[in-house]
N, C-alpha and C. Protein backbone atom coordinates (compact mmCIF):
# COMPACT_ATOMS: atom_id res chain seq x y z
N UNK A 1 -5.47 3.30 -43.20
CA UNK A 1 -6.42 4.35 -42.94
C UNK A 1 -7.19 4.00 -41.67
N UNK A 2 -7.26 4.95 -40.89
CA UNK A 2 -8.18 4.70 -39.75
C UNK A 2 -9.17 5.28 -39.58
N UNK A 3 -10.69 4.84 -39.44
CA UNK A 3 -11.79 5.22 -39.74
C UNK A 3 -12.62 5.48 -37.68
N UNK A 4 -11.89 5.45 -37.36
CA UNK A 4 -12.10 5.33 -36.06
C UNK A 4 -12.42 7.27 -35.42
N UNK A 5 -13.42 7.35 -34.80
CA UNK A 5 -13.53 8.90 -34.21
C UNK A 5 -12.89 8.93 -33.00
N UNK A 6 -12.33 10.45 -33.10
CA UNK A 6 -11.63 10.64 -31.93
C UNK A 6 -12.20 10.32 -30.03
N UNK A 7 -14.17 10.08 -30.14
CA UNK A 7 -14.55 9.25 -29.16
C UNK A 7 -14.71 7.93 -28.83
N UNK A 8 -14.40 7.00 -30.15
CA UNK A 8 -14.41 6.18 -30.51
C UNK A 8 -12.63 5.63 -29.78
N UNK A 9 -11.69 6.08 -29.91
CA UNK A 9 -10.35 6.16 -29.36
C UNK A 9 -10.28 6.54 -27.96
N UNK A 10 -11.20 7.26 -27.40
CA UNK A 10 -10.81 7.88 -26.23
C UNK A 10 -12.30 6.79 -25.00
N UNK A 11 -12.46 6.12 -25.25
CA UNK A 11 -13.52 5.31 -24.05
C UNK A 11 -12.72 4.42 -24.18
N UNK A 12 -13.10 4.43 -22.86
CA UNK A 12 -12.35 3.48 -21.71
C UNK A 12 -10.79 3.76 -21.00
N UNK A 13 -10.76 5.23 -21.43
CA UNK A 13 -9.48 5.79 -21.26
C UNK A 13 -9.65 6.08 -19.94
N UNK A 14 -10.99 7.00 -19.73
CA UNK A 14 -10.12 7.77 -18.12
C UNK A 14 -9.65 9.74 -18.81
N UNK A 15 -9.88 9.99 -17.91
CA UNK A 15 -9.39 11.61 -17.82
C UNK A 15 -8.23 11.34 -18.01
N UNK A 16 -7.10 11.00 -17.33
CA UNK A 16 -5.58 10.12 -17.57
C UNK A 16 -5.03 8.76 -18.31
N UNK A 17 -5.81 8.37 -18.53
CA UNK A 17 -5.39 6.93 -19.01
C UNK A 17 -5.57 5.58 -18.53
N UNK A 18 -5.44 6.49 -16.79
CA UNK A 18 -5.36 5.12 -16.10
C UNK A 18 -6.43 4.89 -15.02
N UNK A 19 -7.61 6.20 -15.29
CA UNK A 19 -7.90 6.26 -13.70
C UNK A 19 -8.76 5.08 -13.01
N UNK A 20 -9.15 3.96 -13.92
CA UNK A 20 -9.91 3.20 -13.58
C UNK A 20 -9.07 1.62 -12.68
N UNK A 21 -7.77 2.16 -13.22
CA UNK A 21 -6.84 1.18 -12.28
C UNK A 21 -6.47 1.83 -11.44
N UNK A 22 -6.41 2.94 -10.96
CA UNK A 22 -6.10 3.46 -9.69
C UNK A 22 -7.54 3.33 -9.03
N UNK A 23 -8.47 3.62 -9.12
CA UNK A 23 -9.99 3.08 -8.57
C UNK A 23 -10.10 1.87 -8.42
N UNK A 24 -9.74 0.70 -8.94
CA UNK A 24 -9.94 -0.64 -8.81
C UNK A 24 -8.77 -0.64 -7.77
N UNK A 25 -7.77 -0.41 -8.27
CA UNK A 25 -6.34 -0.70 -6.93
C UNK A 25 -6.75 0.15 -5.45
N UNK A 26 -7.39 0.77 -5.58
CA UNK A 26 -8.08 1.65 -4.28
C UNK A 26 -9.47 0.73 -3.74
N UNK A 27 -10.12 0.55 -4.77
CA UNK A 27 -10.70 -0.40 -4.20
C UNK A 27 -10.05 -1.88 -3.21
N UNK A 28 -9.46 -2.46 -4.26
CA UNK A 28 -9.28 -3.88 -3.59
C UNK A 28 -8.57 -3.77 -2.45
N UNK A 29 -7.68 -2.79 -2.34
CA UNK A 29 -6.70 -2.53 -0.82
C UNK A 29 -7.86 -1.77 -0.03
N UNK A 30 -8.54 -1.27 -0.40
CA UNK A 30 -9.69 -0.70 0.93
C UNK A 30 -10.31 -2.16 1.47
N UNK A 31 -11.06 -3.23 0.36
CA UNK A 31 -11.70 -4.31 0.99
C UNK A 31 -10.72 -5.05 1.76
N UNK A 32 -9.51 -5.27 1.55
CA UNK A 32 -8.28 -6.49 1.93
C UNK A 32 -8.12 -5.44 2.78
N UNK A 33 -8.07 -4.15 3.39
CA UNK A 33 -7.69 -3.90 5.09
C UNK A 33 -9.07 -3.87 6.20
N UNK A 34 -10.08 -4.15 5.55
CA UNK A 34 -11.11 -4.50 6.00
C UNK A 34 -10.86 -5.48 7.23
N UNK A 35 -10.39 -6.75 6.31
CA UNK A 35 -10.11 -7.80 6.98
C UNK A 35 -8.72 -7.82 7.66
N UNK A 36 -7.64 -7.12 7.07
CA UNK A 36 -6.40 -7.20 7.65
C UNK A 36 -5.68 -6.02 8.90
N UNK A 37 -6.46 -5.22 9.05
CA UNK A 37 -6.40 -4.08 9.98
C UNK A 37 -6.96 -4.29 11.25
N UNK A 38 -8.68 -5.36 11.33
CA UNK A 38 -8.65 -5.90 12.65
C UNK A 38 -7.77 -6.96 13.19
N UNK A 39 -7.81 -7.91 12.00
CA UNK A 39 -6.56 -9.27 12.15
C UNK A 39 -5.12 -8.59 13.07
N UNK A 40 -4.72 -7.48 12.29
CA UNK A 40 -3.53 -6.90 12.89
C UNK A 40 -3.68 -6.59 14.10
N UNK A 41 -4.69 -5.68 14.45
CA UNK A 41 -4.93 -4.66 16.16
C UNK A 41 -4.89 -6.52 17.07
N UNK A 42 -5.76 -7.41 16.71
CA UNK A 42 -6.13 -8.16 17.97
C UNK A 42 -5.05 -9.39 18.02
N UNK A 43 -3.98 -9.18 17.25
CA UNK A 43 -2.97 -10.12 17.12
C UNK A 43 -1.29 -9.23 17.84
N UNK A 44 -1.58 -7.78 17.26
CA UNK A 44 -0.42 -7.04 18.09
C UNK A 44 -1.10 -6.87 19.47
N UNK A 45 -2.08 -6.38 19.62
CA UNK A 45 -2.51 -6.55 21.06
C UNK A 45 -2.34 -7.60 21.88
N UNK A 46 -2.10 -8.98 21.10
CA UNK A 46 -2.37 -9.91 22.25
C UNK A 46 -0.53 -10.08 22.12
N UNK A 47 0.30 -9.68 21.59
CA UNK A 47 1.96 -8.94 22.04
C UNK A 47 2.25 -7.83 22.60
N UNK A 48 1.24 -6.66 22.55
CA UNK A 48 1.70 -6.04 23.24
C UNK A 48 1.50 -5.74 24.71
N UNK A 49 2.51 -4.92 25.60
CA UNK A 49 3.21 -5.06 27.14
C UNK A 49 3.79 -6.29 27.55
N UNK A 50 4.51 -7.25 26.31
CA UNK A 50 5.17 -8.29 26.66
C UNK A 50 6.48 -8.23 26.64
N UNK A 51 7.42 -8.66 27.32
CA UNK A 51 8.71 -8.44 27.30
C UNK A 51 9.49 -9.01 25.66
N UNK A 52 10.48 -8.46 25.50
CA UNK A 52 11.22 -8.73 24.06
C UNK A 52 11.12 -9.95 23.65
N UNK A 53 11.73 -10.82 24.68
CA UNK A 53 11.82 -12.30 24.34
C UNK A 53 10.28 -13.05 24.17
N UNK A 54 9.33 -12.23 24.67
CA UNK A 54 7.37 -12.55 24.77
C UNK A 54 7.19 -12.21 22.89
N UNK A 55 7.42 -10.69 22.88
CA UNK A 55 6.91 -10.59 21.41
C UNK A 55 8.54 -11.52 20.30
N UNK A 56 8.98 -11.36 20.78
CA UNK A 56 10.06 -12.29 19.64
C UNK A 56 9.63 -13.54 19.32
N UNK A 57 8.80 -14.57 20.62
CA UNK A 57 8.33 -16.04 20.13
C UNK A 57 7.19 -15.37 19.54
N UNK A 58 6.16 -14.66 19.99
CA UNK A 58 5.26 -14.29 19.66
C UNK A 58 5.26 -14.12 17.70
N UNK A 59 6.13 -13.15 17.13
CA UNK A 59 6.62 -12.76 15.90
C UNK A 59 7.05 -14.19 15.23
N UNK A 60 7.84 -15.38 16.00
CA UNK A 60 8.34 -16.11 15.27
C UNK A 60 6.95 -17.04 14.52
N UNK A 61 6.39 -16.83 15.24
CA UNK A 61 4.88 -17.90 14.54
C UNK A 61 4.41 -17.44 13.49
N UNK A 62 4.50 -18.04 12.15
CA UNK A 62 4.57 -17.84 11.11
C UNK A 62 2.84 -16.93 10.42
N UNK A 63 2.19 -17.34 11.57
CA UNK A 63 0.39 -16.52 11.16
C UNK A 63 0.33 -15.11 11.64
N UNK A 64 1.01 -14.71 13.26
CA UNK A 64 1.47 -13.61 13.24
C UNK A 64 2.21 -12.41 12.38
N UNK A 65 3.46 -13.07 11.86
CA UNK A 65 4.31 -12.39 10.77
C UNK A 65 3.31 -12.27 9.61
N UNK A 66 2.91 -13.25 9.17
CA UNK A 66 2.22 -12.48 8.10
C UNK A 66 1.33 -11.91 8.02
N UNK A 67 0.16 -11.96 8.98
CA UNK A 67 -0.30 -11.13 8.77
C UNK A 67 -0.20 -9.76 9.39
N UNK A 68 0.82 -10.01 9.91
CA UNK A 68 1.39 -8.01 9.89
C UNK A 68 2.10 -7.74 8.85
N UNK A 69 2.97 -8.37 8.21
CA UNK A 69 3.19 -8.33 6.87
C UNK A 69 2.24 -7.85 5.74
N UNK A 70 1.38 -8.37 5.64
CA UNK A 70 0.31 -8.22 4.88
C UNK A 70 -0.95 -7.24 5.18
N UNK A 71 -0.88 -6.37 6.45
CA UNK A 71 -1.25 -5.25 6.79
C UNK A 71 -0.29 -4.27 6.87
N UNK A 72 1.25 -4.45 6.65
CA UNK A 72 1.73 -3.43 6.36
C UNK A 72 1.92 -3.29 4.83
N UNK A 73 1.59 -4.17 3.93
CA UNK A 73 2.03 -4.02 2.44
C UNK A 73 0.93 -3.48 2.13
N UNK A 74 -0.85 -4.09 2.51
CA UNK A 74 -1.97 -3.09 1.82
C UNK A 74 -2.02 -1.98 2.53
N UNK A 75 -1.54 -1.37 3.57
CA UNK A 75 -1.69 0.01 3.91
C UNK A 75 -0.66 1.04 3.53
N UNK A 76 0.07 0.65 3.25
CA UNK A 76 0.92 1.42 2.55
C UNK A 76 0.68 1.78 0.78
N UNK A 77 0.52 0.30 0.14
CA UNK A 77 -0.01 0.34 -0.72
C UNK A 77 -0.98 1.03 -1.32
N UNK A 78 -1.81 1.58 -0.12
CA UNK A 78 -2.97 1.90 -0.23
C UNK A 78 -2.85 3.48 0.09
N UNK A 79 -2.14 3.97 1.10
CA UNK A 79 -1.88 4.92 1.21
C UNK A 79 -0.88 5.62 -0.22
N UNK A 80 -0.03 5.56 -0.59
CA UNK A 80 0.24 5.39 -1.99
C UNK A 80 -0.04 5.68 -3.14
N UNK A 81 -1.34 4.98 -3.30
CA UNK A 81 -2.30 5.36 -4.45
C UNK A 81 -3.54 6.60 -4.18
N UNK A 82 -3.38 6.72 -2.71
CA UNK A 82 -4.71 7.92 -2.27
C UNK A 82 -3.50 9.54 -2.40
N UNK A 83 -2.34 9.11 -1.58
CA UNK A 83 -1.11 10.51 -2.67
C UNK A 83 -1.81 10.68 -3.54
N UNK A 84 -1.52 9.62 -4.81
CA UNK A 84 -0.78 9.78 -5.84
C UNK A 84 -1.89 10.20 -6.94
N UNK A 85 -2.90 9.76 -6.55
CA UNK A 85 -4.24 10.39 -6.92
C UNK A 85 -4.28 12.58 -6.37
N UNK A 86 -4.33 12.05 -4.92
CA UNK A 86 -3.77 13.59 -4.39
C UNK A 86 -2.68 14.56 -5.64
N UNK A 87 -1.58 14.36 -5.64
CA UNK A 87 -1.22 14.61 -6.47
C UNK A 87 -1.22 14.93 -7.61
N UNK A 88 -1.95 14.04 -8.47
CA UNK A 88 -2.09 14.06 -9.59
C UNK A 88 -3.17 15.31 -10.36
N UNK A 89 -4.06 15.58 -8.86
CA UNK A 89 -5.22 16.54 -8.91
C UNK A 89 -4.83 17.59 -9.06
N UNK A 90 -3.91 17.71 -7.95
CA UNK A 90 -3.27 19.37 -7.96
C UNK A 90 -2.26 20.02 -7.19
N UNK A 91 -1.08 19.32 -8.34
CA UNK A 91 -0.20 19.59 -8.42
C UNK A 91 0.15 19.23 -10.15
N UNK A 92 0.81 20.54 -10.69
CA UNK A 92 1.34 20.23 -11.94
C UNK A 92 2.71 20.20 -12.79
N UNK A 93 2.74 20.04 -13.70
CA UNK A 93 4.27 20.28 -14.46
C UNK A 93 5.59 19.47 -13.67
N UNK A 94 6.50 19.71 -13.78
CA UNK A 94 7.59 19.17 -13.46
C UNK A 94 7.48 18.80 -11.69
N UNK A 95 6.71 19.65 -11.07
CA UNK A 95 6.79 19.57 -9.83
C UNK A 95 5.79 17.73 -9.72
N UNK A 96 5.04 17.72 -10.72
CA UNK A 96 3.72 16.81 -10.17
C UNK A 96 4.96 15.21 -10.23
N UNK A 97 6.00 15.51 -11.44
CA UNK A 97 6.65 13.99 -11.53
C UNK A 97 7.41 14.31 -10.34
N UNK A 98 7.97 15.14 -10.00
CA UNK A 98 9.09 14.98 -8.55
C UNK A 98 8.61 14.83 -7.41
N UNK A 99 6.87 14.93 -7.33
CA UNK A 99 6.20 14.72 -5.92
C UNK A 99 5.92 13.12 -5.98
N UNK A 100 5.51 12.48 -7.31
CA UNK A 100 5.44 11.15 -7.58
C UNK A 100 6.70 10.37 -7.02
N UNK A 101 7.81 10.99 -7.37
CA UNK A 101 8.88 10.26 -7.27
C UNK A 101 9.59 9.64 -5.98
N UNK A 102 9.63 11.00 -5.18
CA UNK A 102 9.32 11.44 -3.83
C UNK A 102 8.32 10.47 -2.94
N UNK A 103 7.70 10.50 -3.75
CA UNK A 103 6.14 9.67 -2.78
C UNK A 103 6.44 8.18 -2.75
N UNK A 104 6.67 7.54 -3.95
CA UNK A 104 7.01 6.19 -4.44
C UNK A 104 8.46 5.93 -3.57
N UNK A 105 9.44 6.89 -3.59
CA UNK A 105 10.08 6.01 -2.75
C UNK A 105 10.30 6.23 -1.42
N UNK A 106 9.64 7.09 -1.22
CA UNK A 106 8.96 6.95 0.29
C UNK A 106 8.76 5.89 0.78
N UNK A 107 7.52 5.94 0.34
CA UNK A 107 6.51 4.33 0.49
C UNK A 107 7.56 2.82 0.34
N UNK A 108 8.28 3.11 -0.44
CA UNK A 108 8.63 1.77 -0.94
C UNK A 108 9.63 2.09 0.45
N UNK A 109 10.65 2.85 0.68
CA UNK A 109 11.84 2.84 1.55
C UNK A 109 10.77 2.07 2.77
N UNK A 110 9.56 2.65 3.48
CA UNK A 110 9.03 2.76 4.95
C UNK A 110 8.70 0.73 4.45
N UNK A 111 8.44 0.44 3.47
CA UNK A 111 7.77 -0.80 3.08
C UNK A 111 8.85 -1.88 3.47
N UNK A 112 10.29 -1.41 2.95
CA UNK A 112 11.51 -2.44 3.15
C UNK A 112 11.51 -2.59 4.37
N UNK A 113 12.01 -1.25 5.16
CA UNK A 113 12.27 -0.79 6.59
C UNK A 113 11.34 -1.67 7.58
N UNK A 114 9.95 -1.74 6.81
CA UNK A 114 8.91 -2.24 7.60
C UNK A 114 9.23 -3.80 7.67
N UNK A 115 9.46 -4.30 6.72
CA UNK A 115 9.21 -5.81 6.20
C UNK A 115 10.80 -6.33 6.88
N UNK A 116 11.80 -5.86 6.90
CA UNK A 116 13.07 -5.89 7.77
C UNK A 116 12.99 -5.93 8.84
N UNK A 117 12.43 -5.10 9.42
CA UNK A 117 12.31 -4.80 10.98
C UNK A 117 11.44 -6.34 11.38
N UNK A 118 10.45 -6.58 11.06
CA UNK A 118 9.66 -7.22 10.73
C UNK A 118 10.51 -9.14 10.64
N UNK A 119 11.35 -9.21 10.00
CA UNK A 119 12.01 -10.65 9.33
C UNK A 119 12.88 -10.74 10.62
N UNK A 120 13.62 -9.14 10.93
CA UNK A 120 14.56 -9.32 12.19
C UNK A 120 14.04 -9.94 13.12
N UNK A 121 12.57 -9.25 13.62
CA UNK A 121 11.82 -10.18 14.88
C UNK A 121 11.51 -11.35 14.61
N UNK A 122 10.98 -12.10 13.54
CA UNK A 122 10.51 -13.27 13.28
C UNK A 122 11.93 -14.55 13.25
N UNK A 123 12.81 -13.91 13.19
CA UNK A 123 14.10 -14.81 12.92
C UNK A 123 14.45 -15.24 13.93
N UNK A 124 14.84 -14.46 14.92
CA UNK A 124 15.66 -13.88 16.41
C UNK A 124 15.28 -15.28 17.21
């Protein structure tokens, strides 16, 4: 027997279930590009107008790569969850899971593409 009220069941839920992890995951990728979005501009800047073989040593140094690495995984990431929130608002029914689906592997395809392109220069 469950003696529990139907408000009693429903806190800490969220309008959806989840919305307090999409707010926390929106959060922490907003603070982490804080720091990783200037890191990125003044580290591609100091590669870019350099010739191929300039940004290729440039890429091979292991503090460079990652942290463009790691400004392309929270911005995407991040972009992602601001969709999917989008989405979730308004858009409905069958269309709302095929815009999810759509969106996710979007993101994930531009994320590989990114992180490839990315391993190619650092290797070379």
């Amino acid at each position: 027997m469950n003696f529990l009220t139907d408000r009693k069941r429903a806190v800490g839920l969220g309008a959806g279930g989840s919305s307090a992890h999409h707010h926390w995951l929106t959060i922490a990728t907003s603070l982490s590009l804080i720091v990783l979005v200037p890191l990125f501009i003044f580290t591609f800047g100091s590669a870019l107008g350099g010739s191929y073989e300039d940004v290729v040593a440039f890429y091979s140094k292991p503090f460079h790569a990652i942290a463009t690495a790691l400004c392309l995984v929270g911005g995407i990431i991040h972009f992602k969850t601001e969709v999917d929130e989008a989405v979730e608002d308004y858009v409905g029914g069958i269309k709302r899971k095929l815009t999810l689906i759509v969106v996710a592997g979007f993101c994930y395809t531009l994320m590989a593409s990114g992180l490839f392109a990315l391993l190619k220069l650092a290797i070379q």
